[in-house]
C-alpha atoms as a PDB file:
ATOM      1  CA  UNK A   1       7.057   1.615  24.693  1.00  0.00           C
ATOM      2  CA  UNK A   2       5.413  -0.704  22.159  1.00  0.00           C
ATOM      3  CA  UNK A   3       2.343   1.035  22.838  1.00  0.00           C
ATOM      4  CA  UNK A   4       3.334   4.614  21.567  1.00  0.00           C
ATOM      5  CA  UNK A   5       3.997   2.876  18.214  1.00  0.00           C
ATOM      6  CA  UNK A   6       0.329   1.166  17.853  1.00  0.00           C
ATOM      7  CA  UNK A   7      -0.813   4.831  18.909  1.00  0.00           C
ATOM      8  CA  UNK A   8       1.200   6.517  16.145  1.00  0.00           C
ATOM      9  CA  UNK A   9      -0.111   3.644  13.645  1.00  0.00           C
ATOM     10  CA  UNK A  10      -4.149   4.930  15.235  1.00  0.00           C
ATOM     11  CA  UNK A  11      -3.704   7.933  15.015  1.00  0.00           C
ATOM     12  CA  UNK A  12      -2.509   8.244  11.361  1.00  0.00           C
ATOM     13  CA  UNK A  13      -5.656   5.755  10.512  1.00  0.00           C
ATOM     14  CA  UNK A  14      -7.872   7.548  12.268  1.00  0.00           C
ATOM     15  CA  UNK A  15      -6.639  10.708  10.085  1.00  0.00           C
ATOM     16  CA  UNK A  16      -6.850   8.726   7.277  1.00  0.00           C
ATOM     17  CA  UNK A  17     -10.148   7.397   7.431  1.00  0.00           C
ATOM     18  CA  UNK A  18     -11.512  10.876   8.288  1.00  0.00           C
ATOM     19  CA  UNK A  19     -10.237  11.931   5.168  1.00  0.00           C
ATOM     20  CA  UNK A  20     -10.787   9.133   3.249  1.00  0.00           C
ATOM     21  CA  UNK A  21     -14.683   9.349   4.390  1.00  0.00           C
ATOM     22  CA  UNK A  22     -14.529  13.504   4.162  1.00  0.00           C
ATOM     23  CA  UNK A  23     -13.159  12.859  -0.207  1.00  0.00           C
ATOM     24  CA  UNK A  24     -15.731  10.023  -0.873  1.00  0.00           C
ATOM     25  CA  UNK A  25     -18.810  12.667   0.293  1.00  0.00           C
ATOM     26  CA  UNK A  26     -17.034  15.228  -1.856  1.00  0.00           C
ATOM     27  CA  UNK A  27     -16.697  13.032  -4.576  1.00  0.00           C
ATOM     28  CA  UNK A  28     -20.394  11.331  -4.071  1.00  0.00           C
ATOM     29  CA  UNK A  29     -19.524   8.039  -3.151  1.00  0.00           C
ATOM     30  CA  UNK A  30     -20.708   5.947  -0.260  1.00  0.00           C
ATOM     31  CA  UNK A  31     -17.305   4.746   1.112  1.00  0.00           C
ATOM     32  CA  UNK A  32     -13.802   5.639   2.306  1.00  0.00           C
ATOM     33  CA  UNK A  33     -11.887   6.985  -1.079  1.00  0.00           C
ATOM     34  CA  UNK A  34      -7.762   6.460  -0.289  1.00  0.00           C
ATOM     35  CA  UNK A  35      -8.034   6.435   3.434  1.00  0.00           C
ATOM     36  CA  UNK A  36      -5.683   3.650   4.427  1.00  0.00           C
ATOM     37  CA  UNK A  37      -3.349   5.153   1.735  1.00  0.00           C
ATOM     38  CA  UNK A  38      -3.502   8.364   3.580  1.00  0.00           C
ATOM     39  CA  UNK A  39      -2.624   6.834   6.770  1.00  0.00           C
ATOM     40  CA  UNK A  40       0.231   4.899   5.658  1.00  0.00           C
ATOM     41  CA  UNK A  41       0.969   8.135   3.661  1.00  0.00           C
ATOM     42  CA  UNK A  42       1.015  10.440   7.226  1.00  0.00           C
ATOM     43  CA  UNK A  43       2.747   7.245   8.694  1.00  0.00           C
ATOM     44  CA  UNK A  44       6.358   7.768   6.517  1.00  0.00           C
ATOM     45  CA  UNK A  45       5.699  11.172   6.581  1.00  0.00           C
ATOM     46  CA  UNK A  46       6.034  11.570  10.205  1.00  0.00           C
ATOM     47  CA  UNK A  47       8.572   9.274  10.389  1.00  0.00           C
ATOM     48  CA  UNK A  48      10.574  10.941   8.075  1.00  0.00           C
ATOM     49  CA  UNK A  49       9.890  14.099   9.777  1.00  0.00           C
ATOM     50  CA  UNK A  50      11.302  13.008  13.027  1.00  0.00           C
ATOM     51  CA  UNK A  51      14.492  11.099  11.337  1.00  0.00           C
ATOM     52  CA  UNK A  52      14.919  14.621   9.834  1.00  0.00           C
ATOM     53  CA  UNK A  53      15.179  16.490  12.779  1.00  0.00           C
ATOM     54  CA  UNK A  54      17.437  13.922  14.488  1.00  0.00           C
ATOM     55  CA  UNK A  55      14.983  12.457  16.827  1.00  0.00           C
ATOM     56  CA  UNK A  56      14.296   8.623  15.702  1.00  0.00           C
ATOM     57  CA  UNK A  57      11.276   6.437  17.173  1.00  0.00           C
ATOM     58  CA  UNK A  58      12.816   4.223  20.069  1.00  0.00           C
ATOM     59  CA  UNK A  59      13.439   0.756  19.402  1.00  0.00           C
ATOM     60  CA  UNK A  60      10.546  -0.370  21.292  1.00  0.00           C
ATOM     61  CA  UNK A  61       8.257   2.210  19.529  1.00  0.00           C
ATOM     62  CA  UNK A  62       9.397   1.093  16.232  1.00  0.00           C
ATOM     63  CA  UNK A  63       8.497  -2.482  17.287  1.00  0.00           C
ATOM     64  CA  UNK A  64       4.879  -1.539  18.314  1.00  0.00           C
ATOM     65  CA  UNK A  65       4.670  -0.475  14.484  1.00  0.00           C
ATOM     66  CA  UNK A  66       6.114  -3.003  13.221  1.00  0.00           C
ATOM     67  CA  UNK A  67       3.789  -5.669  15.474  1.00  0.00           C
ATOM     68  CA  UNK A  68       0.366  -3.655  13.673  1.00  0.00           C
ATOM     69  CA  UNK A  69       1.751  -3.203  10.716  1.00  0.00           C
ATOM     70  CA  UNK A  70       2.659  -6.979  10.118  1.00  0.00           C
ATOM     71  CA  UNK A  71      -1.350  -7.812  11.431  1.00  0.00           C
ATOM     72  CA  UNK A  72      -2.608  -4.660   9.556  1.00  0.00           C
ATOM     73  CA  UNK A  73      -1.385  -4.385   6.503  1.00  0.00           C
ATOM     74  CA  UNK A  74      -2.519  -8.188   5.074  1.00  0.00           C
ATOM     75  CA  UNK A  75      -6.212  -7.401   6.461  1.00  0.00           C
ATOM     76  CA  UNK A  76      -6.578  -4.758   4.037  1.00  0.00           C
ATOM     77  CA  UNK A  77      -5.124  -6.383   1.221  1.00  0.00           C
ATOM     78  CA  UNK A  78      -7.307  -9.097   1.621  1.00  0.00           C
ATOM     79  CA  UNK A  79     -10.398  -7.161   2.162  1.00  0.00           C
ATOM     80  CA  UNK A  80      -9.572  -5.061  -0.546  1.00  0.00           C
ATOM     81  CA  UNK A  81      -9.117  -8.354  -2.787  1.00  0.00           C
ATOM     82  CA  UNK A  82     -12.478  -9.611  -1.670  1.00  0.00           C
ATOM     83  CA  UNK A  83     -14.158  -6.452  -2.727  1.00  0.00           C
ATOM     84  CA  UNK A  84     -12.967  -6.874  -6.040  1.00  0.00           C
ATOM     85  CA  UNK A  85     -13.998 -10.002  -6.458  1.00  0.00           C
ATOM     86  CA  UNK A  86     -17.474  -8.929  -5.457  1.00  0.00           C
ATOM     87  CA  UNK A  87     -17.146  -6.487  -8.333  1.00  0.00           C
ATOM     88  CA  UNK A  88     -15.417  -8.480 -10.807  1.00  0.00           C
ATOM     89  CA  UNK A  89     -18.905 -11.301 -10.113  1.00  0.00           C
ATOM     90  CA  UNK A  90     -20.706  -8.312 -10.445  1.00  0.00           C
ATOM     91  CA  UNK A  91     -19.317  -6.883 -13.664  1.00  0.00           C
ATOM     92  CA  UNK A  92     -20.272 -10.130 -15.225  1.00  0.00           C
ATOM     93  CA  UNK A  93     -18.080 -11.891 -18.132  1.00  0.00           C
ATOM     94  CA  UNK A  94     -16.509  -8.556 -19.310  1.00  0.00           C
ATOM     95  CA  UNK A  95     -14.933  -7.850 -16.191  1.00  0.00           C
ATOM     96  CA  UNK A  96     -13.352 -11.539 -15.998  1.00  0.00           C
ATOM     97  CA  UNK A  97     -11.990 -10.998 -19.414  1.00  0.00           C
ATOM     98  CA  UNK A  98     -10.476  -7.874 -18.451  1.00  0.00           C
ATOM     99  CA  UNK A  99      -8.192  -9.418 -15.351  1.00  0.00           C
ATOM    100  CA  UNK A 100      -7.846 -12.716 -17.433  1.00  0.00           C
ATOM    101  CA  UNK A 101      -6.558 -10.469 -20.372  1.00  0.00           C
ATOM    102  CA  UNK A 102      -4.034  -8.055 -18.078  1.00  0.00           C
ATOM    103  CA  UNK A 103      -2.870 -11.134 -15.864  1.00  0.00           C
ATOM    104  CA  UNK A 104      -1.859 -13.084 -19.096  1.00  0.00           C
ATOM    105  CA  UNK A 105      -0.315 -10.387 -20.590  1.00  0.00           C
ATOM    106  CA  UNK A 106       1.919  -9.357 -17.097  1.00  0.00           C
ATOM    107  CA  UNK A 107       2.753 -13.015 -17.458  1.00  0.00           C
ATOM    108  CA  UNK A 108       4.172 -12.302 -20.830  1.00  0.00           C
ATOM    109  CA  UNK A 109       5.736  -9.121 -19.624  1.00  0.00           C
ATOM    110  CA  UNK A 110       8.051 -10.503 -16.911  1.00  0.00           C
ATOM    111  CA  UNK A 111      10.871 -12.781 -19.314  1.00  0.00           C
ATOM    112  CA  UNK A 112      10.626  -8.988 -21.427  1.00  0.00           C
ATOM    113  CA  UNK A 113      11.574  -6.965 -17.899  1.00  0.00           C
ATOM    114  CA  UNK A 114      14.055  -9.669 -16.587  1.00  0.00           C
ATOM    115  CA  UNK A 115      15.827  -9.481 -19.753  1.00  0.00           C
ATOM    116  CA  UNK A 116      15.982  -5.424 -19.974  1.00  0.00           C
ATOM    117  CA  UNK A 117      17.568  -5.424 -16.074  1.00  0.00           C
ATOM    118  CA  UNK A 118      19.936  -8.092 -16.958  1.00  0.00           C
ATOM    119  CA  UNK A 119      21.149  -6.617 -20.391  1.00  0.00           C
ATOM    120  CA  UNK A 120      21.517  -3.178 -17.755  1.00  0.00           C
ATOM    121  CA  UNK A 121      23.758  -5.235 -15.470  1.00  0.00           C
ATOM    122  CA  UNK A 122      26.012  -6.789 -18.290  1.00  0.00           C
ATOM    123  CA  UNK A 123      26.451  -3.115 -19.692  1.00  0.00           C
ATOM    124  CA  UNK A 124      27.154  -1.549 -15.766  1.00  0.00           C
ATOM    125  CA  UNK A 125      29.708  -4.492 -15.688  1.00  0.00           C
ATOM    126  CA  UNK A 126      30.980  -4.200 -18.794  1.00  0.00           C
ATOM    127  CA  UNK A 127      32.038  -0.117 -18.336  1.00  0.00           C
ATOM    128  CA  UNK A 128      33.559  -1.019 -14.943  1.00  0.00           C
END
């Protein structure tokens, strides 16, 4: 049932924010530290568990992950976005100069990297 899957997909985030909560008190900080990572994290690790032992999710099941997953998973990149956006206004010029200076230079980077994979290729094909 769909519903077993959007329980596996709670339960894993509620282990996951517990930790996540439990590390940022360790570490001194007022927020959840990794949590969601941790979740998705226990998420492919059970998964992988049960695949392992022969025993895959039912179809349905796998669609009741696959239904939160596809509503979760852009929430928290765009909350996480927003937040540092918050901090980037907050950080002041520095911090705009920073991302303007990394973004620019990725920008740069990718002709470099799609050149490096494509001289790979032409050597793989070249030896075959």
């Amino acid at each position: 049932m769909e519903i077993y899957g959007l329980g596996i997909v709670a339960l894993c985030m509620f282990l996951g924010s517990f930790l996540g909560n439990a590390l940022g008190k360790l570490l001194g900080i007022s927020g959840n530290v990794g949590g969601v990572g941790m979740a998705m994290l226990f998420l492919v690790l059970l998964t992988n568990y049960y695949e392992g032992k022969g025993k895959a999710f039912s179809e349905r099941t796998q669609k009741g992950i696959l239904l939160l997953s596809s509503l979760y998973i852009p929430i928290i990149v765009a909350m996480a976005a927003r937040q540092n956006v918050v901090a980037a206004f907050e950080g002041g010029v520095v911090a705009f100069a920073a991302g303007g200076v990394a973004t620019v230079g990725s920008m740069f980077l990718v002709p470099l990297i799609a050149k490096l994979g494509s001289d790979e290729e032409n050597k793989e094909e070249k030896n075959n």
